[in-house]
Protein backbone atom coordinates (compact mmCIF):
# COMPACT_ATOMS: atom_id res chain seq x y z
CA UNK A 1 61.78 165.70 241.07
CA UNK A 2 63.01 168.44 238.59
CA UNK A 3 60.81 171.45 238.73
CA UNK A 4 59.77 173.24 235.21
CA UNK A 5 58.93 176.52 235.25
CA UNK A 6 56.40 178.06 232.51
CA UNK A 7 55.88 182.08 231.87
CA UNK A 8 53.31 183.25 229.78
CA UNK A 9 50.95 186.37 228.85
CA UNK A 10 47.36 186.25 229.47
CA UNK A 11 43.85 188.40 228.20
CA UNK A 12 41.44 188.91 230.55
CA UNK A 13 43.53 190.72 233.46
CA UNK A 14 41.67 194.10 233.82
CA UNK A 15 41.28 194.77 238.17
CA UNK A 16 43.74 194.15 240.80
CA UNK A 17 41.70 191.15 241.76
CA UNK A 18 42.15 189.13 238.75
CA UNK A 19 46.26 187.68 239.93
CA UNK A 20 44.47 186.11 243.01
CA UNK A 21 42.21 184.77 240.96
CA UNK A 22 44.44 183.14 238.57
CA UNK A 23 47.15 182.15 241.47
CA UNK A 24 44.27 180.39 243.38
CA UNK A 25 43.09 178.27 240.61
CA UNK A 26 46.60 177.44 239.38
CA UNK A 27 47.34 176.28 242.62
CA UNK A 28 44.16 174.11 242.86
CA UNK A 29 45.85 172.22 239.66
CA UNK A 30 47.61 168.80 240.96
CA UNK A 31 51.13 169.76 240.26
CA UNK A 32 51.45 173.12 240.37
CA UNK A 33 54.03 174.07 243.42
CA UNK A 34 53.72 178.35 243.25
CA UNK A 35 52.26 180.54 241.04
CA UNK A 36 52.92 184.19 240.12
CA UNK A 37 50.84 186.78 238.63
CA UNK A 38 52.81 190.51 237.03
CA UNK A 39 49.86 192.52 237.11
CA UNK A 40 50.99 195.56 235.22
CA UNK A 41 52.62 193.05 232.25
CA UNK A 42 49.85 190.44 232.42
CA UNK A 43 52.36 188.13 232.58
CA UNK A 44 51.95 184.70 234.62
CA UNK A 45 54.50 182.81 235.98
CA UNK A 46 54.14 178.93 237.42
CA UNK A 47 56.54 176.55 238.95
CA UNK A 48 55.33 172.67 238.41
CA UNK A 49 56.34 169.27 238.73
CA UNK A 50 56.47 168.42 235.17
CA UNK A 51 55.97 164.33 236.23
CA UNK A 52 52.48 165.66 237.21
CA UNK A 53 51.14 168.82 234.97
CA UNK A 54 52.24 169.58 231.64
CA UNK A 55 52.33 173.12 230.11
CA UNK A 56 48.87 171.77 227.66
CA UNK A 57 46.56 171.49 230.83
CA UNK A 58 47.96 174.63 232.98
CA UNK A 59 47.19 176.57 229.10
CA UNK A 60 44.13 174.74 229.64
CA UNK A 61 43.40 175.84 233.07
CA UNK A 62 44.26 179.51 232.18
CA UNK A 63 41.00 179.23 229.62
CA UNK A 64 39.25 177.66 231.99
CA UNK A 65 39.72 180.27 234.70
CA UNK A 66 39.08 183.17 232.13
CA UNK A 67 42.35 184.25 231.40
CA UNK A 68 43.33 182.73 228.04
CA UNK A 69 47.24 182.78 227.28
CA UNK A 70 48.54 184.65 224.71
CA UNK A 71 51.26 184.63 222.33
CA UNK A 72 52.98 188.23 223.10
CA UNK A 73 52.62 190.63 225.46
CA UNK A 74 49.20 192.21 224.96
CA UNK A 75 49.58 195.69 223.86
CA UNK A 76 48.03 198.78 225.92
CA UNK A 77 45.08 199.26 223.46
CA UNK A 78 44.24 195.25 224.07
CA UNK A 79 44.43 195.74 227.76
CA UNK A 80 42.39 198.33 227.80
CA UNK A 81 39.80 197.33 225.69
CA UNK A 82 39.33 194.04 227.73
CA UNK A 83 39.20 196.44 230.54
CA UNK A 84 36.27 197.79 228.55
CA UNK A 85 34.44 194.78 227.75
CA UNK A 86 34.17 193.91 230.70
CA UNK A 87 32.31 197.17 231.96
CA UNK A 88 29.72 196.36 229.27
CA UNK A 89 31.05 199.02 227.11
CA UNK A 90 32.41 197.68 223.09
CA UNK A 91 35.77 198.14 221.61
């Protein structure tokens, strides 16, 4: 078994809470052997078994859990106004 590991930026990261949240469902996810969440860069990090999960359905699980990936980092004004949104406020 070769492990793969895929990195990418998410939206939707806005309380302290939010990395446990992602790490618990990608580790729910057949395949999926650790999972890693930078908080501050809203960056997420997983180590799979690429035999089991492909990169398509752990992009799809990031949706799925609220946290879409993006392309880039997301910029300050981004993570703050998702920050916003979610208090009910509008950007």
């Amino acid at each position: 078994m070769q492990d793969a590991v895929f990195k990418t930026y998410v939206q939707g990261i806005w309380c302290v809470q939010c990395p446990e949240l992602i790490i618990s469902g990608l580790l729910q996810r057949r395949g999926v052997i650790d999972a890693d969440v930078a908080y501050f860069q809203s960056l997420v990090t997983v180590k799979y078994d690429p035999a089991i999960v492909t990169e398509a359905t752990l992009r799809e699980t990031l949706t799925e859990l609220g946290y879409p990936p993006f392309d880039r980092k997301p910029t300050v004004w981004e993570r703050l106004a998702t920050k916003l949104l979610h208090l009910g406020g509008s950007a």
